[in-house]
PDB file of N, CA and C in Angstrom:
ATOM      1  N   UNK A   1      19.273 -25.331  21.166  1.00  0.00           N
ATOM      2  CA  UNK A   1      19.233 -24.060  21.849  1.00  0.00           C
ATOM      3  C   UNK A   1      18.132 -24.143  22.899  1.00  0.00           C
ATOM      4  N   UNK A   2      18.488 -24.570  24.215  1.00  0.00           N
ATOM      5  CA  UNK A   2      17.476 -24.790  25.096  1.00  0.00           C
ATOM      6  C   UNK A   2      17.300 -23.789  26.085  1.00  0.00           C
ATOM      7  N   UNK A   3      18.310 -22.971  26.218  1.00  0.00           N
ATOM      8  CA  UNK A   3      18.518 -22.083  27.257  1.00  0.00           C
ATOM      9  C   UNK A   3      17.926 -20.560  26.893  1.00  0.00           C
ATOM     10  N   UNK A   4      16.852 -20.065  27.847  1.00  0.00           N
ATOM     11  CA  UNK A   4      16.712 -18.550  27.610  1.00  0.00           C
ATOM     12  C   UNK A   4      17.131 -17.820  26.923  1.00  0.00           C
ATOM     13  N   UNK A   5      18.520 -17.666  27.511  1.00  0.00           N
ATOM     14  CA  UNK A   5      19.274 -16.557  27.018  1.00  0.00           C
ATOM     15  C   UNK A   5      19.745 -17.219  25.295  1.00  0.00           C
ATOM     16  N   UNK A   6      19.979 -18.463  24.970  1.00  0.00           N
ATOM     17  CA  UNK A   6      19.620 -18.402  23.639  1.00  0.00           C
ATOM     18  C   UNK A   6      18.864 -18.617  22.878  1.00  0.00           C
ATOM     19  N   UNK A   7      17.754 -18.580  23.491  1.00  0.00           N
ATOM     20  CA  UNK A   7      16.423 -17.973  22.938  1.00  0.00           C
ATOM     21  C   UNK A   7      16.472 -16.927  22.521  1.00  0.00           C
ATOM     22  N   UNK A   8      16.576 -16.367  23.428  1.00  0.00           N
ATOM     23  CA  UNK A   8      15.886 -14.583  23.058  1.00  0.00           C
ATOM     24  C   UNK A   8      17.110 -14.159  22.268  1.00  0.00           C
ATOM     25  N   UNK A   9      18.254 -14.714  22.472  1.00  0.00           N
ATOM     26  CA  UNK A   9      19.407 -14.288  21.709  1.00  0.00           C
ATOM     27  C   UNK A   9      19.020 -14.521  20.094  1.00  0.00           C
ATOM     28  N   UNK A  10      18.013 -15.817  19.921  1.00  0.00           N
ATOM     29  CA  UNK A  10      17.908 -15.569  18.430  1.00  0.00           C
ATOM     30  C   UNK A  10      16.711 -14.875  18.080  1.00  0.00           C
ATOM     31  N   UNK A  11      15.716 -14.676  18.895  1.00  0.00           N
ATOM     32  CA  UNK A  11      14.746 -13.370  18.971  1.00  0.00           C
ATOM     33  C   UNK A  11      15.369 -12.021  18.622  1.00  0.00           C
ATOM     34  N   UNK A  12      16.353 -11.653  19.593  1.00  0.00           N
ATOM     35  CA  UNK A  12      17.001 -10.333  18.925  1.00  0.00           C
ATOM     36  C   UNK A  12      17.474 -10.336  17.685  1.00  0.00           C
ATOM     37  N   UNK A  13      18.315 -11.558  17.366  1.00  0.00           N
ATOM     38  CA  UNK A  13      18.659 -11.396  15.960  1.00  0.00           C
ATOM     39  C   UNK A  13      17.751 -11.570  14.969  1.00  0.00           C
ATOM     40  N   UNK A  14      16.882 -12.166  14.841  1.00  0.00           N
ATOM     41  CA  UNK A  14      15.279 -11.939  13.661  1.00  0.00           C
ATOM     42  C   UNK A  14      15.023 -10.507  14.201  1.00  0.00           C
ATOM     43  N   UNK A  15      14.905 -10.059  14.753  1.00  0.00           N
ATOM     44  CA  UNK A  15      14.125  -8.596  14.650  1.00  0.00           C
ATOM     45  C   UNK A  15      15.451  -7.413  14.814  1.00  0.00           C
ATOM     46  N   UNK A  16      16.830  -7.709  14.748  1.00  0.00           N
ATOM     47  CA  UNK A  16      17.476  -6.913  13.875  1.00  0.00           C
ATOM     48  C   UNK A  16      17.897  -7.483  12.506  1.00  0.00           C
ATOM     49  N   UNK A  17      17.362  -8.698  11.969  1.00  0.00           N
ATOM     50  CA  UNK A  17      17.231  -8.723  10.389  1.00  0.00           C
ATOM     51  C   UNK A  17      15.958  -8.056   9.944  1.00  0.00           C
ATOM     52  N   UNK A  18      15.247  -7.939  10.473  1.00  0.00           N
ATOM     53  CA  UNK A  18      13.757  -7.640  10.129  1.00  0.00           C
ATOM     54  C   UNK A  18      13.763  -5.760   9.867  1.00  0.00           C
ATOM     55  N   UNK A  19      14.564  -5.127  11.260  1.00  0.00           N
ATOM     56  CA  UNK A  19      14.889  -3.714  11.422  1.00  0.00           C
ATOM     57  C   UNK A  19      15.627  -3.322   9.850  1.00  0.00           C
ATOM     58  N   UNK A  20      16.622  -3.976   9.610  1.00  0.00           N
ATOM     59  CA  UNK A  20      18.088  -4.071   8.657  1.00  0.00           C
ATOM     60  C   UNK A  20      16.957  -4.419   7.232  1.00  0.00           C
ATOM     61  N   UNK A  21      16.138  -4.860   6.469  1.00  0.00           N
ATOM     62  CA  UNK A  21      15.288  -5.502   5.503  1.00  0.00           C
ATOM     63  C   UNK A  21      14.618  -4.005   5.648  1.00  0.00           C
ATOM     64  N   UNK A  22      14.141  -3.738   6.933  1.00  0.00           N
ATOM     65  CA  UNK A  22      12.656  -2.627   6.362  1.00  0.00           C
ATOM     66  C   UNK A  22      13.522  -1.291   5.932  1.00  0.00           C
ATOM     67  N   UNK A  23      14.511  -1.136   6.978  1.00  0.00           N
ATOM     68  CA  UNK A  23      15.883   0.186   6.732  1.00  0.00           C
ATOM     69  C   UNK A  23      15.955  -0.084   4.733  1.00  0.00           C
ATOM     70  N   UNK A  24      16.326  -1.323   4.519  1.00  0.00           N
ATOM     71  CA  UNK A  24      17.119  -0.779   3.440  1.00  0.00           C
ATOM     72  C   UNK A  24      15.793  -0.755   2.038  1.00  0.00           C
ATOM     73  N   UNK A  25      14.922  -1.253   2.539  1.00  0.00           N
ATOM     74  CA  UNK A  25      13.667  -1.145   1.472  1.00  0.00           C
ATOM     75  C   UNK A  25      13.174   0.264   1.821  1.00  0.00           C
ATOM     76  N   UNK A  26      13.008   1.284   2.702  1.00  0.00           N
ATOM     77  CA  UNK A  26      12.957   2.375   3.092  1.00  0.00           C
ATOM     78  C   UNK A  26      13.908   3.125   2.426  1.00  0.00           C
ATOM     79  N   UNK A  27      15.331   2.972   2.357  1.00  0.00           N
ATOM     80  CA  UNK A  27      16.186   3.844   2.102  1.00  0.00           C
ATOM     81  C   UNK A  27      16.350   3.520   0.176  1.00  0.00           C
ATOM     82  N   UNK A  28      15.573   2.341  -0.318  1.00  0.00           N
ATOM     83  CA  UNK A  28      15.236   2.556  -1.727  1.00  0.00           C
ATOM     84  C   UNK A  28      14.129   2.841  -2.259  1.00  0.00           C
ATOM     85  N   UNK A  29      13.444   3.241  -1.493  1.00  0.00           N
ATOM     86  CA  UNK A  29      11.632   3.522  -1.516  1.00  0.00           C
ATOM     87  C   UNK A  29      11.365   4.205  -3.282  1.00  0.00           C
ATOM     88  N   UNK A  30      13.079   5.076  -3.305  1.00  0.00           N
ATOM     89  CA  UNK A  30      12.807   6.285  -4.644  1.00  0.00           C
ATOM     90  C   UNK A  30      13.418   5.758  -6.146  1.00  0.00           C
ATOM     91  N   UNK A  31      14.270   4.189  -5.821  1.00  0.00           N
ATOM     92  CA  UNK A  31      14.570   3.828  -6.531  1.00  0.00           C
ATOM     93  C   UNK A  31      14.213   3.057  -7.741  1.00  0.00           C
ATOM     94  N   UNK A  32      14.053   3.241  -8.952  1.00  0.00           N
ATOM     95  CA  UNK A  32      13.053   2.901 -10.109  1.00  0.00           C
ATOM     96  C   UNK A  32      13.557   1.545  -9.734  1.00  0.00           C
ATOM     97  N   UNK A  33      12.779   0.581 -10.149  1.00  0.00           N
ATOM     98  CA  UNK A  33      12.396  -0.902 -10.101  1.00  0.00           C
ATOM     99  C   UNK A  33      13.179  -1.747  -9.091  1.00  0.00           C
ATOM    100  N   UNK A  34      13.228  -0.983  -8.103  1.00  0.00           N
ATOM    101  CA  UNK A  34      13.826  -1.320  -6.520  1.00  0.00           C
ATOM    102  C   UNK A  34      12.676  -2.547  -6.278  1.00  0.00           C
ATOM    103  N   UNK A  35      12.593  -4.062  -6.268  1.00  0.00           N
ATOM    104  CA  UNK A  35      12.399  -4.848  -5.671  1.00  0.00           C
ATOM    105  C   UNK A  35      12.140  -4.860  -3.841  1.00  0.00           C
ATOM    106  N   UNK A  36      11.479  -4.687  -3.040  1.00  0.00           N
ATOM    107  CA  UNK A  36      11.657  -4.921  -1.711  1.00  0.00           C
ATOM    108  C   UNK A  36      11.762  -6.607  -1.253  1.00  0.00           C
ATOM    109  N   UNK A  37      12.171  -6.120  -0.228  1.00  0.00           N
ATOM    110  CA  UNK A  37      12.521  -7.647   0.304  1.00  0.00           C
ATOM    111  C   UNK A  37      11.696  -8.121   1.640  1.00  0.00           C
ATOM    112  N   UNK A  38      11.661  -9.450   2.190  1.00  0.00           N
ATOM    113  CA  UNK A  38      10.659  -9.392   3.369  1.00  0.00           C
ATOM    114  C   UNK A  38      11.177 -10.365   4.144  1.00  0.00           C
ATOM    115  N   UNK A  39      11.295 -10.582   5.340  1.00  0.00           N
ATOM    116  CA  UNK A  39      11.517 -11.727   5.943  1.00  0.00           C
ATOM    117  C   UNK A  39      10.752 -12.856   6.929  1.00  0.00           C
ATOM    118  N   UNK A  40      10.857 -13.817   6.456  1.00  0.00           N
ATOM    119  CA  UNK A  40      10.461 -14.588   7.108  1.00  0.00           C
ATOM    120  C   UNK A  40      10.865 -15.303   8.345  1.00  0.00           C
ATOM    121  N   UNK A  41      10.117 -15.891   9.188  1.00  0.00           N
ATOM    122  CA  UNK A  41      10.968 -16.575  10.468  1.00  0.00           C
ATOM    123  C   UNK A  41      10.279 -17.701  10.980  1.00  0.00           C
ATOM    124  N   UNK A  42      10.884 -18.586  11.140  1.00  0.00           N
ATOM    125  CA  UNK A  42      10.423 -20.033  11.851  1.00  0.00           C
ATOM    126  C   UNK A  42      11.084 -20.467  13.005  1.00  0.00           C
ATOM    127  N   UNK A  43      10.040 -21.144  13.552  1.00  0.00           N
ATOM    128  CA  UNK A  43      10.379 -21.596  14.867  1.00  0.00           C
ATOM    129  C   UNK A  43      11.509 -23.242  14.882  1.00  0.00           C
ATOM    130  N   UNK A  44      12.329 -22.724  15.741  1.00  0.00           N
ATOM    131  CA  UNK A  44      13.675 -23.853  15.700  1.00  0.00           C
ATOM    132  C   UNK A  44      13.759 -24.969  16.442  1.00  0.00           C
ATOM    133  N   UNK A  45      13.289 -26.252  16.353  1.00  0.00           N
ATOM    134  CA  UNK A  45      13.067 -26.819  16.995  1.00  0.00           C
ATOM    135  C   UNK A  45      14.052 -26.975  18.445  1.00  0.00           C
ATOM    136  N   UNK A  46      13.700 -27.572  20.151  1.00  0.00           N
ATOM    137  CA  UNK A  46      13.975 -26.747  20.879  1.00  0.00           C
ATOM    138  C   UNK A  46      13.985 -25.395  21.543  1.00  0.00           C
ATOM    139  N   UNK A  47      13.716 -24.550  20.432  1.00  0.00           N
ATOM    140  CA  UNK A  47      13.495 -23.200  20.762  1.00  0.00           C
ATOM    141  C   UNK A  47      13.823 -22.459  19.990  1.00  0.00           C
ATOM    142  N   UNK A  48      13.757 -21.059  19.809  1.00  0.00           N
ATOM    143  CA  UNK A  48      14.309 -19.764  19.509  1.00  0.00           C
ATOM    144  C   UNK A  48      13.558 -19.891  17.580  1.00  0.00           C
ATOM    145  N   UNK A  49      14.376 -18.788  16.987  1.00  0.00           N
ATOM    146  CA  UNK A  49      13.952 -18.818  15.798  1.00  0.00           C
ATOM    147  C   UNK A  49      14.425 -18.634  14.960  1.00  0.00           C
ATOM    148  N   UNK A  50      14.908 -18.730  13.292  1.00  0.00           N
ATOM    149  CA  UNK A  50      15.312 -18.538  12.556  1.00  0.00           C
ATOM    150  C   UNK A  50      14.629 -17.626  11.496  1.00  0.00           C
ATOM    151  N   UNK A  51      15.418 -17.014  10.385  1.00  0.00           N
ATOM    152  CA  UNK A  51      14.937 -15.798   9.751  1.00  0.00           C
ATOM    153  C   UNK A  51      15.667 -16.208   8.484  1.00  0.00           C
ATOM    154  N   UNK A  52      15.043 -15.562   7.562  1.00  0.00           N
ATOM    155  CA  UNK A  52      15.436 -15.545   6.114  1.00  0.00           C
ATOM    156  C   UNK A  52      14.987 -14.424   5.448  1.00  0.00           C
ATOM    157  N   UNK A  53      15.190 -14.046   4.336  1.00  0.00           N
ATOM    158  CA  UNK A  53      15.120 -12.777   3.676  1.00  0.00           C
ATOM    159  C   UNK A  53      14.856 -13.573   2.243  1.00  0.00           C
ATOM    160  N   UNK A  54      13.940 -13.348   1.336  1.00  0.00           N
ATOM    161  CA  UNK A  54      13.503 -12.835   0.570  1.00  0.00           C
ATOM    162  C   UNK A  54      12.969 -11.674  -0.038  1.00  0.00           C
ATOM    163  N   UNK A  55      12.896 -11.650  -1.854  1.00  0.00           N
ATOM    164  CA  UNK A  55      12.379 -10.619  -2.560  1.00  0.00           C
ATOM    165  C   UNK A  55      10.453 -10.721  -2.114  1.00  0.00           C
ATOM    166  N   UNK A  56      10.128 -10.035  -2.163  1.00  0.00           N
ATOM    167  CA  UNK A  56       8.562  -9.796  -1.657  1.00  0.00           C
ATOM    168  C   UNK A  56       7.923  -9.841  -3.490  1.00  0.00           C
ATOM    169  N   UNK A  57       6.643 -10.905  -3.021  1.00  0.00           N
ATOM    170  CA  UNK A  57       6.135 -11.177  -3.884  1.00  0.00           C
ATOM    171  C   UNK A  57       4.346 -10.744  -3.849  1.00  0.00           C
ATOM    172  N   UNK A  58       4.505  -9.634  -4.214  1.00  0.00           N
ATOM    173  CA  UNK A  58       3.245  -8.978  -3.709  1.00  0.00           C
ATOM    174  C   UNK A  58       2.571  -7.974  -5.294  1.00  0.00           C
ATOM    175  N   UNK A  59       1.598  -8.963  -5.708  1.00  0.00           N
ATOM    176  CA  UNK A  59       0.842  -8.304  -7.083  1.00  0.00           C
ATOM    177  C   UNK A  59       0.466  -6.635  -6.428  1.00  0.00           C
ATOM    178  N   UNK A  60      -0.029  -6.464  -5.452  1.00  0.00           N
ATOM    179  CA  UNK A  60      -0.811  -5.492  -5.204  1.00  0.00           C
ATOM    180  C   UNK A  60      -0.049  -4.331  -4.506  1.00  0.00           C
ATOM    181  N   UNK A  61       1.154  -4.306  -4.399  1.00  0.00           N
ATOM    182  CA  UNK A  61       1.955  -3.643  -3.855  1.00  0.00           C
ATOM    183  C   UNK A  61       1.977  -2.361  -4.682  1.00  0.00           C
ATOM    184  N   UNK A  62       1.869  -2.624  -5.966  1.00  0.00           N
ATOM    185  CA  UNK A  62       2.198  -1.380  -6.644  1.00  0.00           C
ATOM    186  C   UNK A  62       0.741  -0.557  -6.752  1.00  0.00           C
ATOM    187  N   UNK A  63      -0.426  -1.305  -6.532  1.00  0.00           N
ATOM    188  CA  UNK A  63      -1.598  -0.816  -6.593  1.00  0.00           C
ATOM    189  C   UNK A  63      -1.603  -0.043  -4.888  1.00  0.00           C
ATOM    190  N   UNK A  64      -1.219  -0.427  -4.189  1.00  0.00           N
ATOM    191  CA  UNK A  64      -1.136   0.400  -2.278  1.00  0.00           C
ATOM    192  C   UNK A  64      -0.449   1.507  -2.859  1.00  0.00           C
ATOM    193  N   UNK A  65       0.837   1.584  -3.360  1.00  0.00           N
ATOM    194  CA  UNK A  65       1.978   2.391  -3.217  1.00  0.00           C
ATOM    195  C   UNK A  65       1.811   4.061  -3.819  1.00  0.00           C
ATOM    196  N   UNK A  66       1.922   4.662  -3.062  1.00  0.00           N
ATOM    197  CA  UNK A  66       1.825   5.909  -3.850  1.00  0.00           C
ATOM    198  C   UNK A  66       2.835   6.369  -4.650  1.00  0.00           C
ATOM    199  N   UNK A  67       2.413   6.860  -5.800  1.00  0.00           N
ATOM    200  CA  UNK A  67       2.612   6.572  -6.802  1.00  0.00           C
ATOM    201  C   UNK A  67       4.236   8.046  -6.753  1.00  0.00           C
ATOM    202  N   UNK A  68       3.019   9.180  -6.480  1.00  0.00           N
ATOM    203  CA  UNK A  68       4.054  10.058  -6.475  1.00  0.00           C
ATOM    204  C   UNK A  68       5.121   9.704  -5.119  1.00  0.00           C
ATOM    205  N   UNK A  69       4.669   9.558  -4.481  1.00  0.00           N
ATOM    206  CA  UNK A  69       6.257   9.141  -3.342  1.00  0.00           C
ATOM    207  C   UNK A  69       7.117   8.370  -4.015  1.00  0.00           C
ATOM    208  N   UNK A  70       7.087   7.156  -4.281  1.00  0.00           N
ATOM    209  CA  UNK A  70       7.484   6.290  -3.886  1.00  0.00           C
ATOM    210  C   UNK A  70       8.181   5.524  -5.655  1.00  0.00           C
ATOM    211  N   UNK A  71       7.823   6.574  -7.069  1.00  0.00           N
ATOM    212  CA  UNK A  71       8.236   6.391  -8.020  1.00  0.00           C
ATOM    213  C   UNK A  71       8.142   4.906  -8.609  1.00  0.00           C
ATOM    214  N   UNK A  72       8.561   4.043  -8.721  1.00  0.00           N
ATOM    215  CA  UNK A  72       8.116   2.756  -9.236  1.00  0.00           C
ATOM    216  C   UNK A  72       8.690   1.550  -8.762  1.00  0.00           C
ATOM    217  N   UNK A  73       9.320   1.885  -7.579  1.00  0.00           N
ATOM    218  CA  UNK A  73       9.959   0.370  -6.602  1.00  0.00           C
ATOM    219  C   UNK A  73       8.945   0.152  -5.837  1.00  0.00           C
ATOM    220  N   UNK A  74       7.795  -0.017  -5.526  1.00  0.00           N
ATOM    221  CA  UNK A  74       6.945  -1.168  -5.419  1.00  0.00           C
ATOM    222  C   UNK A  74       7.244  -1.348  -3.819  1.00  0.00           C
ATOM    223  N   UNK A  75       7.762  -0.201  -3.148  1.00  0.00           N
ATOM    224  CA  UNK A  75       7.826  -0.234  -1.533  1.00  0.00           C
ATOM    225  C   UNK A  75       6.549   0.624  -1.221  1.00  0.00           C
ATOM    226  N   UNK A  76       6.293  -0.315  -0.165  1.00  0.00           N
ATOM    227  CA  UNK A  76       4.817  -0.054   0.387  1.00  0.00           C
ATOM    228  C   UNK A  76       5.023   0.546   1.783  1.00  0.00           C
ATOM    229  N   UNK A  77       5.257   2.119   1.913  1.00  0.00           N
ATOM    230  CA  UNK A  77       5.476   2.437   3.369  1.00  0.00           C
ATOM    231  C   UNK A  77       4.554   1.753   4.707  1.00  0.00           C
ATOM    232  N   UNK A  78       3.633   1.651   4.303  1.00  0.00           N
ATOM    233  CA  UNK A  78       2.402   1.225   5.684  1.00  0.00           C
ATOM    234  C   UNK A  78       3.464  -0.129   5.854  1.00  0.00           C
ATOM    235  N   UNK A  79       3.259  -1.154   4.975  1.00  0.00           N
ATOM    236  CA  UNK A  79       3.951  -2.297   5.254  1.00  0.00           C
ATOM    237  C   UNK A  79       5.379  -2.339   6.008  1.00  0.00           C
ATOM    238  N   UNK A  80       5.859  -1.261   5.645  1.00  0.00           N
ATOM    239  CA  UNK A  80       7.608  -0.885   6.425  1.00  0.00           C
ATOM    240  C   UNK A  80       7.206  -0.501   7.768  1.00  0.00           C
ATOM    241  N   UNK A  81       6.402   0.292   7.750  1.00  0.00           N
ATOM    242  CA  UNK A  81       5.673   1.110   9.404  1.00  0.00           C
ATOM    243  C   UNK A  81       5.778  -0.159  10.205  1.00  0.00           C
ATOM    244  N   UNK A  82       5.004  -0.700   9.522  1.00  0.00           N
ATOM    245  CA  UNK A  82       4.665  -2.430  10.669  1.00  0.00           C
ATOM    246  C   UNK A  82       5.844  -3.090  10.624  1.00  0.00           C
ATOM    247  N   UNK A  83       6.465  -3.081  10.106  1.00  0.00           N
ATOM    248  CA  UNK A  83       7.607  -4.326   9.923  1.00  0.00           C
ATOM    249  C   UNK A  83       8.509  -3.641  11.065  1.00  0.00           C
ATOM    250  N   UNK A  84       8.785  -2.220  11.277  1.00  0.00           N
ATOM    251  CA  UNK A  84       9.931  -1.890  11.912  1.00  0.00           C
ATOM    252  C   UNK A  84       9.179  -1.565  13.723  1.00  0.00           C
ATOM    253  N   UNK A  85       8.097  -1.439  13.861  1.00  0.00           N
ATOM    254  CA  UNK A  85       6.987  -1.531  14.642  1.00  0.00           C
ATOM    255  C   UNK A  85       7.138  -3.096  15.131  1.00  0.00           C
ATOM    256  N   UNK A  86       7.136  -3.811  14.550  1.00  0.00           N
ATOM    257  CA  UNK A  86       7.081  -5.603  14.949  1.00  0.00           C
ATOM    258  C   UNK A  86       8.735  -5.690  15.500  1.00  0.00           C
ATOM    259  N   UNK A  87       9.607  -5.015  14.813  1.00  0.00           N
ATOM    260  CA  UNK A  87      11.094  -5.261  15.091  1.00  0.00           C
ATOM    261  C   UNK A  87      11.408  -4.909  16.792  1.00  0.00           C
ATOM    262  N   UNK A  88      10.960  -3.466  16.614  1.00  0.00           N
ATOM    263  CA  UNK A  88      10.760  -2.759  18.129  1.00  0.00           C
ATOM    264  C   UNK A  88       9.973  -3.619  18.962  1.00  0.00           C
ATOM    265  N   UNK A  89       9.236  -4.504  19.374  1.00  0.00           N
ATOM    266  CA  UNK A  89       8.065  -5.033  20.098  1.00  0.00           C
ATOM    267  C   UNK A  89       9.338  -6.426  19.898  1.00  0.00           C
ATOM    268  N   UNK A  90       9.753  -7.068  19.597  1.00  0.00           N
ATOM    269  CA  UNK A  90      10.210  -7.950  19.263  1.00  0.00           C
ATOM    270  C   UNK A  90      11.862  -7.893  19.976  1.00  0.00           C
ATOM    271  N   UNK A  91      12.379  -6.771  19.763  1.00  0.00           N
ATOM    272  CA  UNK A  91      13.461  -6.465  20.475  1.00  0.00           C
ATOM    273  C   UNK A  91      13.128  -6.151  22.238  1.00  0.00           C
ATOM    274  N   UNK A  92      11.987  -5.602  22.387  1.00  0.00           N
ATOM    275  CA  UNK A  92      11.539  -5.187  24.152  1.00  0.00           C
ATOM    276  C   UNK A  92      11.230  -6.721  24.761  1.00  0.00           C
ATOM    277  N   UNK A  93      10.294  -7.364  23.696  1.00  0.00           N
ATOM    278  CA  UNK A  93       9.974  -8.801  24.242  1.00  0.00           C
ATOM    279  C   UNK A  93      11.069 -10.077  24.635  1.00  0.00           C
ATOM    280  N   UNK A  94      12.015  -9.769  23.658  1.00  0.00           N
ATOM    281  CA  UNK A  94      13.212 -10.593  23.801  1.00  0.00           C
ATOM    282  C   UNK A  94      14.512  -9.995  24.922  1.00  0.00           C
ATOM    283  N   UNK A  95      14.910  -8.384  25.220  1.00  0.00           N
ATOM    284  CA  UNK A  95      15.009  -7.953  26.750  1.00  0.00           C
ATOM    285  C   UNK A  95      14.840  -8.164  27.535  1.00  0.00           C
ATOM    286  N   UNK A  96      13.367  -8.142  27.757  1.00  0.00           N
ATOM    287  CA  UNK A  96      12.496  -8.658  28.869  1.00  0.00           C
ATOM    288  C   UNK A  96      12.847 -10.021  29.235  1.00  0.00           C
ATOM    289  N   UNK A  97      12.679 -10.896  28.406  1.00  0.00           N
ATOM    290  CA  UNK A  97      13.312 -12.219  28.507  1.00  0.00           C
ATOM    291  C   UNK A  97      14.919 -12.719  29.318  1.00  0.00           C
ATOM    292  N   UNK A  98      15.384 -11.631  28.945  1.00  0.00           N
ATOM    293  CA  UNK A  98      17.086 -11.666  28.845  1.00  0.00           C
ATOM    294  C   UNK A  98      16.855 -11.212  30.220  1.00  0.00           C
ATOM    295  N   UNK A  99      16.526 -10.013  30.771  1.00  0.00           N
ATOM    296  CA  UNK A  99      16.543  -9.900  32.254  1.00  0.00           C
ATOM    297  C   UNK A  99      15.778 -10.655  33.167  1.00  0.00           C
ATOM    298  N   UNK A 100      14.607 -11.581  32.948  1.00  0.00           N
ATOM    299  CA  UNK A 100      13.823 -12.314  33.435  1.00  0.00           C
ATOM    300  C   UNK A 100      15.152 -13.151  33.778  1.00  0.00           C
ATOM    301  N   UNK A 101      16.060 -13.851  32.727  1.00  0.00           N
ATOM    302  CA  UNK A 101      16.552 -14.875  33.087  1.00  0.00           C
ATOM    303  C   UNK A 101      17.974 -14.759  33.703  1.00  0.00           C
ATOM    304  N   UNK A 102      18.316 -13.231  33.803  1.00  0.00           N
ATOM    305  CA  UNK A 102      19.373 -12.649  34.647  1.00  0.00           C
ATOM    306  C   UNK A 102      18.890 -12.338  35.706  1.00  0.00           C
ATOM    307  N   UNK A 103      17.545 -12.035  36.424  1.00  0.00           N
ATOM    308  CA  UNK A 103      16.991 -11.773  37.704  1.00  0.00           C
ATOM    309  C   UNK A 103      16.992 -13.159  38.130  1.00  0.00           C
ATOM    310  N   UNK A 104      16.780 -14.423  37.607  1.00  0.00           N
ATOM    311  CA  UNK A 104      16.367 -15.654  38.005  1.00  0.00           C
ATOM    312  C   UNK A 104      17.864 -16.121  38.576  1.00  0.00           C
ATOM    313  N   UNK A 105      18.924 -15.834  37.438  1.00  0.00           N
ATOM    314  CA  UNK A 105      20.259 -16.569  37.779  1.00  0.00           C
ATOM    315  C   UNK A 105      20.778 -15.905  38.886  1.00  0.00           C
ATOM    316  N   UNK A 106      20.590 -14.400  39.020  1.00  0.00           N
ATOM    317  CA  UNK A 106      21.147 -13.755  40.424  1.00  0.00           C
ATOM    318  C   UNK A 106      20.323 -14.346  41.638  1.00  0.00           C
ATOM    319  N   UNK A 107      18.683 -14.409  41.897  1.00  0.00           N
ATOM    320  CA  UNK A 107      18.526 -14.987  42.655  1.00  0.00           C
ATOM    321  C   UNK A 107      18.879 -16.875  42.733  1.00  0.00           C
ATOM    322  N   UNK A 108      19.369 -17.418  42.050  1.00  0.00           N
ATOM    323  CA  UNK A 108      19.722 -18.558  42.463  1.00  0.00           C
ATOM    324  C   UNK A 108      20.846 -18.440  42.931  1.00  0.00           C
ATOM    325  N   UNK A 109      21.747 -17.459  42.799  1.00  0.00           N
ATOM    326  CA  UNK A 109      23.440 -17.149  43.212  1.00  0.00           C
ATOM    327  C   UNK A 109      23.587 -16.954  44.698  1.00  0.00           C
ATOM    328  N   UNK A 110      21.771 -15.923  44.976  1.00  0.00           N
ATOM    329  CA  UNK A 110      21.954 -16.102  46.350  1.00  0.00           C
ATOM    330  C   UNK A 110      21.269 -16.980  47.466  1.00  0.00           C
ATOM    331  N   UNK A 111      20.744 -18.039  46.723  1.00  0.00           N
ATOM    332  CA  UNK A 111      20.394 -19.266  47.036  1.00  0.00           C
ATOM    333  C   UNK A 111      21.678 -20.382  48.004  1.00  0.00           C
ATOM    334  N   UNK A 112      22.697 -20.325  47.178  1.00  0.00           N
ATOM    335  CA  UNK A 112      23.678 -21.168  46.705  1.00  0.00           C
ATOM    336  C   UNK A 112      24.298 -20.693  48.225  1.00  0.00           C
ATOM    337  N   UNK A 113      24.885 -21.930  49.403  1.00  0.00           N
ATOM    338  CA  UNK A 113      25.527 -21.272  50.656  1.00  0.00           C
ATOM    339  C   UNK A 113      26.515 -21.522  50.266  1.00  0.00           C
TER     340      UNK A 113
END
């Protein structure tokens, strides 16, 4: 994957797995022994990045978590705040990219006699 546009093409997709992970650990926040999940992402050689999803392995999660919100699934809102916060910043950064390299290809179009 050498090209920009599939770059950032796998940029967008880690940070709508990342959006999709914090959504659904959010939308079980109330659920008794709801596990959250977290994802990870590595860089692909050539470029761009890959993502994975795991269960979150976090002793102290239940010690952050408020207790009355959040009942006994072990979802840590602050941690979701950021995660869907990183998704957003991650989706503008990888845009940006995508039109950088659509402003570049139009001006080479009118390069071309």
């Amino acid at each position: 994957m050498s090209t920009i546009t599939g770059i950032a093409q796998s940029g967008l997709e880690a940070a709508t797995t990342r959006l999709n992970v914090s959504a659904n650990n959010l939308a079980n926040a109330l659920t008794d022994g709801f596990q959250p999940s977290r994802v990870s992402s590595a860089e692909v050689p050539g470029g761009g990045v890959t993502s994975s999803v795991s269960k979150a392995v976090d002793p102290l999660a239940e010690a952050r978590a408020d207790r009355a919100l959040l009942a006994t699934s072990g979802t840590d809102l602050v941690s979701e705040i950021v995660a869907q916060s990183t998704a957003a910043r991650l989706f503008e950064a990888n845009a940006a990219s995508l039109r950088t390299a659509d402003e570049i290809f139009q001006a080479a179009l009118k390069l071309k006699p």
